[in-house]
C-alpha atoms as a PDB file:
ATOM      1  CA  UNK A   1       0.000   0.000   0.000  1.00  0.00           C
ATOM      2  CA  UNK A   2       2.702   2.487   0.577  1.00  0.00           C
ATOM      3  CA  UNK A   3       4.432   1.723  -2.692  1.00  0.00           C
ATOM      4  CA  UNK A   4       0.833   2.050  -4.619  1.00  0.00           C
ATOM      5  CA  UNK A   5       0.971   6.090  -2.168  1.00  0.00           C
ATOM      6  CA  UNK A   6       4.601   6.987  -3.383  1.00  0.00           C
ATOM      7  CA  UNK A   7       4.261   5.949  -6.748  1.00  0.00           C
ATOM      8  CA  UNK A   8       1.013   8.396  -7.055  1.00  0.00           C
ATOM      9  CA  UNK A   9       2.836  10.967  -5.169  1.00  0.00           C
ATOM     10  CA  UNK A  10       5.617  10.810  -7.792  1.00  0.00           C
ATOM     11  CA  UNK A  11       2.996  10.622 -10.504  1.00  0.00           C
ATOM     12  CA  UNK A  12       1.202  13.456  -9.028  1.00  0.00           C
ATOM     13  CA  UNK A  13       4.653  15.515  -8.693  1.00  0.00           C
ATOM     14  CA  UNK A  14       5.892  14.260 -12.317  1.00  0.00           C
ATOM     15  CA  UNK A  15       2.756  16.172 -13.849  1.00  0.00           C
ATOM     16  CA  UNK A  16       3.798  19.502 -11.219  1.00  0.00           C
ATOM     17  CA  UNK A  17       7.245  19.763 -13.186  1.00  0.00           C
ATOM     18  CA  UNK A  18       5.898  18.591 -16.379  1.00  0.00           C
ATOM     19  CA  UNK A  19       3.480  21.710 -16.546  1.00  0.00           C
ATOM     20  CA  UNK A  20       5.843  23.685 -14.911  1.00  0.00           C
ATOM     21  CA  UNK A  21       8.548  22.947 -17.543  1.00  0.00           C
ATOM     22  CA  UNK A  22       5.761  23.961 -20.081  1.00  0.00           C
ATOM     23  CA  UNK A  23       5.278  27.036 -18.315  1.00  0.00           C
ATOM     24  CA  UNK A  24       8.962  28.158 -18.561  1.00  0.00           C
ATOM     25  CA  UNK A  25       9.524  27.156 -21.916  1.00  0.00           C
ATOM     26  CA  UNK A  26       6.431  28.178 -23.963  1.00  0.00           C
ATOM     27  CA  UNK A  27       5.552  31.483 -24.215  1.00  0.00           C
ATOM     28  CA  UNK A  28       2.115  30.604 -24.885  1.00  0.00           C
ATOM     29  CA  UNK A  29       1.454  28.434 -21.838  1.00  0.00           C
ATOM     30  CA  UNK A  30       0.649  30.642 -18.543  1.00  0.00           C
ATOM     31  CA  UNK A  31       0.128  29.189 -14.910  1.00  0.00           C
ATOM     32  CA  UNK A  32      -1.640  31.732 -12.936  1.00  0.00           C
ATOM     33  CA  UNK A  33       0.852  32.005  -9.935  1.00  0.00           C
ATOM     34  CA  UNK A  34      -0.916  34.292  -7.971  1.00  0.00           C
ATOM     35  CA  UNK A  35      -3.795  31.986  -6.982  1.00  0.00           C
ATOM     36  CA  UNK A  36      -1.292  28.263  -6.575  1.00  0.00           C
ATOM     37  CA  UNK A  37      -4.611  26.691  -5.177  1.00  0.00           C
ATOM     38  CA  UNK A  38      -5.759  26.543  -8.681  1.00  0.00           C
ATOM     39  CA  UNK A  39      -2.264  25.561  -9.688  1.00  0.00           C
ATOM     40  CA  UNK A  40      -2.846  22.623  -7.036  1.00  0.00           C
ATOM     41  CA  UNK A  41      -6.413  21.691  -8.473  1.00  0.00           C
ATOM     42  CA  UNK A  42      -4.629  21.656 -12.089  1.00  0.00           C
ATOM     43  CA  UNK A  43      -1.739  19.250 -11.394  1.00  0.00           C
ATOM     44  CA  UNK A  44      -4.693  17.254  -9.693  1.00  0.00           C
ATOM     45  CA  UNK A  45      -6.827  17.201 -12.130  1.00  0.00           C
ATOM     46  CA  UNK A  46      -4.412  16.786 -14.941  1.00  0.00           C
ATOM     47  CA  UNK A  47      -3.015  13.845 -13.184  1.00  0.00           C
ATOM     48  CA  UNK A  48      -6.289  12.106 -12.223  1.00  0.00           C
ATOM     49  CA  UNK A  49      -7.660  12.330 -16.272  1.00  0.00           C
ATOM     50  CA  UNK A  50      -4.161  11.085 -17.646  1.00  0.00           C
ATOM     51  CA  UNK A  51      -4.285   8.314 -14.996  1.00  0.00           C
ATOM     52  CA  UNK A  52      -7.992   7.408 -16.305  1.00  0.00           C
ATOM     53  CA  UNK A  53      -7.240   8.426 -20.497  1.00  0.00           C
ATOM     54  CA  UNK A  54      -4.541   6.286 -20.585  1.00  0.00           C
ATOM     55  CA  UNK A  55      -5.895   3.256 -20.485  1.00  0.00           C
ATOM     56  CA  UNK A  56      -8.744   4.265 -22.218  1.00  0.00           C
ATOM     57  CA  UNK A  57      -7.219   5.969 -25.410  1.00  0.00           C
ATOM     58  CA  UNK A  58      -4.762   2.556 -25.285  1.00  0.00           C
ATOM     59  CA  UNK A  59      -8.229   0.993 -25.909  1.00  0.00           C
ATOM     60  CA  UNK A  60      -9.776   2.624 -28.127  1.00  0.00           C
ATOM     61  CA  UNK A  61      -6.499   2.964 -30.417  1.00  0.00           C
ATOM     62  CA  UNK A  62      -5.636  -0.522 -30.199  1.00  0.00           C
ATOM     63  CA  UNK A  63      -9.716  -1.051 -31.430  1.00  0.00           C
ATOM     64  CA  UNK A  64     -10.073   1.567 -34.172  1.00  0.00           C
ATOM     65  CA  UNK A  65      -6.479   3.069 -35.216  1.00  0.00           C
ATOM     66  CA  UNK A  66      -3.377   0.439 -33.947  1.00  0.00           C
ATOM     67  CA  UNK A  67      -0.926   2.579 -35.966  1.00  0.00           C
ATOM     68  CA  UNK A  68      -1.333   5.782 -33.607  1.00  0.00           C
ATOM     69  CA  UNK A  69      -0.415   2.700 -30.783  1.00  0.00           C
ATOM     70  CA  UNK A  70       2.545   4.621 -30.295  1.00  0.00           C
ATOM     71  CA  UNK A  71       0.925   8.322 -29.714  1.00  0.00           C
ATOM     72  CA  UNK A  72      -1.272   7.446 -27.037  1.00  0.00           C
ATOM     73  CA  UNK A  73       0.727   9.060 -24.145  1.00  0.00           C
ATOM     74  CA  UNK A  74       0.646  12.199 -26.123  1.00  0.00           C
ATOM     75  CA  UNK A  75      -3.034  11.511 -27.240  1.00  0.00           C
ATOM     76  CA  UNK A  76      -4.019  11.608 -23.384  1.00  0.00           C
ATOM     77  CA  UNK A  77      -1.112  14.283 -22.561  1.00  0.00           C
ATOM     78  CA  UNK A  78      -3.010  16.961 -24.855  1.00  0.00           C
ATOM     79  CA  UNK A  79      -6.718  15.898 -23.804  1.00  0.00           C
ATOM     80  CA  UNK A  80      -5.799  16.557 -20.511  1.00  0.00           C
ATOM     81  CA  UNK A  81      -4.181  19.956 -20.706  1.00  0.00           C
ATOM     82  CA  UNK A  82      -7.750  20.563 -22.699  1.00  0.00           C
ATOM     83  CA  UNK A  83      -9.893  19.941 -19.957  1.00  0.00           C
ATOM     84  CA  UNK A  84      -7.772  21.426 -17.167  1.00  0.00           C
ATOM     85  CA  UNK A  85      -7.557  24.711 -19.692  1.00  0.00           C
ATOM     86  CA  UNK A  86     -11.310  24.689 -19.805  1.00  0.00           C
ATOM     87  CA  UNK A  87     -11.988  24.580 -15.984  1.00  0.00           C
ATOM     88  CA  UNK A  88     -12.033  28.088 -14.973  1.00  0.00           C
ATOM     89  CA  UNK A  89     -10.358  28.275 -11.310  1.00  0.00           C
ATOM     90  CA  UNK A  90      -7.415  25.716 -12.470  1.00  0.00           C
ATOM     91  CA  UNK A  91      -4.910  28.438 -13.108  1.00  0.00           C
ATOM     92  CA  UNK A  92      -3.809  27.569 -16.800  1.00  0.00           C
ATOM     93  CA  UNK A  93      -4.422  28.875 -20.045  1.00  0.00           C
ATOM     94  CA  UNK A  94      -3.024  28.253 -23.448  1.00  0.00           C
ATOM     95  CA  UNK A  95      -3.304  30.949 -25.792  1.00  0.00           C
ATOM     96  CA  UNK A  96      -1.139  30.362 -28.480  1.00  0.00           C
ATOM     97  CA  UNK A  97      -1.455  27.607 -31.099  1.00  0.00           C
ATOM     98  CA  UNK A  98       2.410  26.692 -31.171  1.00  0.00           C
ATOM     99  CA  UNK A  99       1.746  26.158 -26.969  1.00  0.00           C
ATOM    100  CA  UNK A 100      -1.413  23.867 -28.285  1.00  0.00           C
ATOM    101  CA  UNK A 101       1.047  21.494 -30.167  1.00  0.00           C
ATOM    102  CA  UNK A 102       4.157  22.051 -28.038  1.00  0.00           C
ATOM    103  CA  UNK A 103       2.793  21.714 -24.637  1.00  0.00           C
ATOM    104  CA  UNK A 104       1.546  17.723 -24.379  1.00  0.00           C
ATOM    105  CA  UNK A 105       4.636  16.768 -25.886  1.00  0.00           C
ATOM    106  CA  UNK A 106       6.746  18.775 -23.415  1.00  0.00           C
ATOM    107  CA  UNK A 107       4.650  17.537 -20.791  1.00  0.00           C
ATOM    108  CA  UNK A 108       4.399  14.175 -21.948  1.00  0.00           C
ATOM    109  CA  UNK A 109       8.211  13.929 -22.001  1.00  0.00           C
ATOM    110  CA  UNK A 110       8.824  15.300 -18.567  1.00  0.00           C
ATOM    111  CA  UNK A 111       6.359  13.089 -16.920  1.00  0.00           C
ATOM    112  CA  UNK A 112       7.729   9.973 -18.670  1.00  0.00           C
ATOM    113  CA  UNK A 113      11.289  11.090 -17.446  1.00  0.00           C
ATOM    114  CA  UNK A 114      10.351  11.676 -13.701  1.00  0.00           C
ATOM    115  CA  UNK A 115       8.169   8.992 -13.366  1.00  0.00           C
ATOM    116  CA  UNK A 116      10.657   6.895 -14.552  1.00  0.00           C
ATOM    117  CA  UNK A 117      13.592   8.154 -12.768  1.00  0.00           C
ATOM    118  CA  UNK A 118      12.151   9.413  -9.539  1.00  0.00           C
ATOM    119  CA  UNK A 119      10.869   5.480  -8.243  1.00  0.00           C
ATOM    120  CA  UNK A 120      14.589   4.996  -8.232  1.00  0.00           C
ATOM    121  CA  UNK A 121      15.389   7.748  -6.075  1.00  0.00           C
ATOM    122  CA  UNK A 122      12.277   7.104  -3.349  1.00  0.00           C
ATOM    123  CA  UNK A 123      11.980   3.146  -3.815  1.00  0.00           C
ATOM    124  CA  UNK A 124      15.568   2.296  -3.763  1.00  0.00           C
ATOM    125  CA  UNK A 125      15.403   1.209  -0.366  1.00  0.00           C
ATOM    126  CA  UNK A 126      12.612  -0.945  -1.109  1.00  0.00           C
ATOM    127  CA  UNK A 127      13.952  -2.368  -4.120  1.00  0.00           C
ATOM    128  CA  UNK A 128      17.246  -3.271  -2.384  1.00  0.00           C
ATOM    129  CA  UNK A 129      15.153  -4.856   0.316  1.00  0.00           C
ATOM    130  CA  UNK A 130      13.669  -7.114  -2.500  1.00  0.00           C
ATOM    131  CA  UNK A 131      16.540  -8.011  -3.891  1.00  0.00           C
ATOM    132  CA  UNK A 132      17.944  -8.925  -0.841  1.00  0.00           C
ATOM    133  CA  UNK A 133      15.181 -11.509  -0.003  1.00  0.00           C
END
């Protein structure tokens, strides 16, 4: 059970610094810093509906499109930047169309990094322990 906690924290936290990294490189992408409540409710949301699309979009790909098999992370990156841009009191907007294209693959590329690398930083211990039995 505390694996399954860290492992969302880091998930959670991988979609903070992927939106973040957005925010700093696309002039087009703006996270309303002077209300970080709705920054919280963003990276919440955004994580929560690419936890569920995943799965989902791998579905429905692998059903109706299997050569786009490869896009789905990207696919479900971009659908849910569009629905945390569309909730009013989540602190981001989008409001170029460069930041449109540019911002699930940034994102999408940062998560996939940290989520990947990060388990090895706070479940090492664990792992070890594993290993060792």
């Amino acid at each position: 059970m505390l694996t399954f906690l860290i492992r969302a924290m880091i998930f959670v936290v991988s979609a903070a610094v992927g939106l973040i990294v957005a925010d700093l490189l696309l002039p087009g992408f703006h996270i309303d810093w002077s209300d970080w409540w709705g920054f919280v409710l963003a990276v919440v949301i955004f994580a929560v509906i690419q936890s569920v699309l995943a799965p989902w979009v791998f579905r429905m790909t692998r059903r109706h499109a299997a050569p786009l098999l490869g896009g789905i992370g990207i696919i479900s990156t971009f659908v849910a930047i569009l629905i945390v841009v569309l909730i009013p009191g989540a602190g981001i907007g989008i409001s170029e169309p460069l930041a449109w294209v540019l911002a699930p693959v940034i994102v999408w590329i940062v998560t996939a990094l940290a989520t990947w690398l990060l388990p090895m930083v706070f479940l090492k211990k664990e792992v070890a322990q594993r290993r060792a039995d």
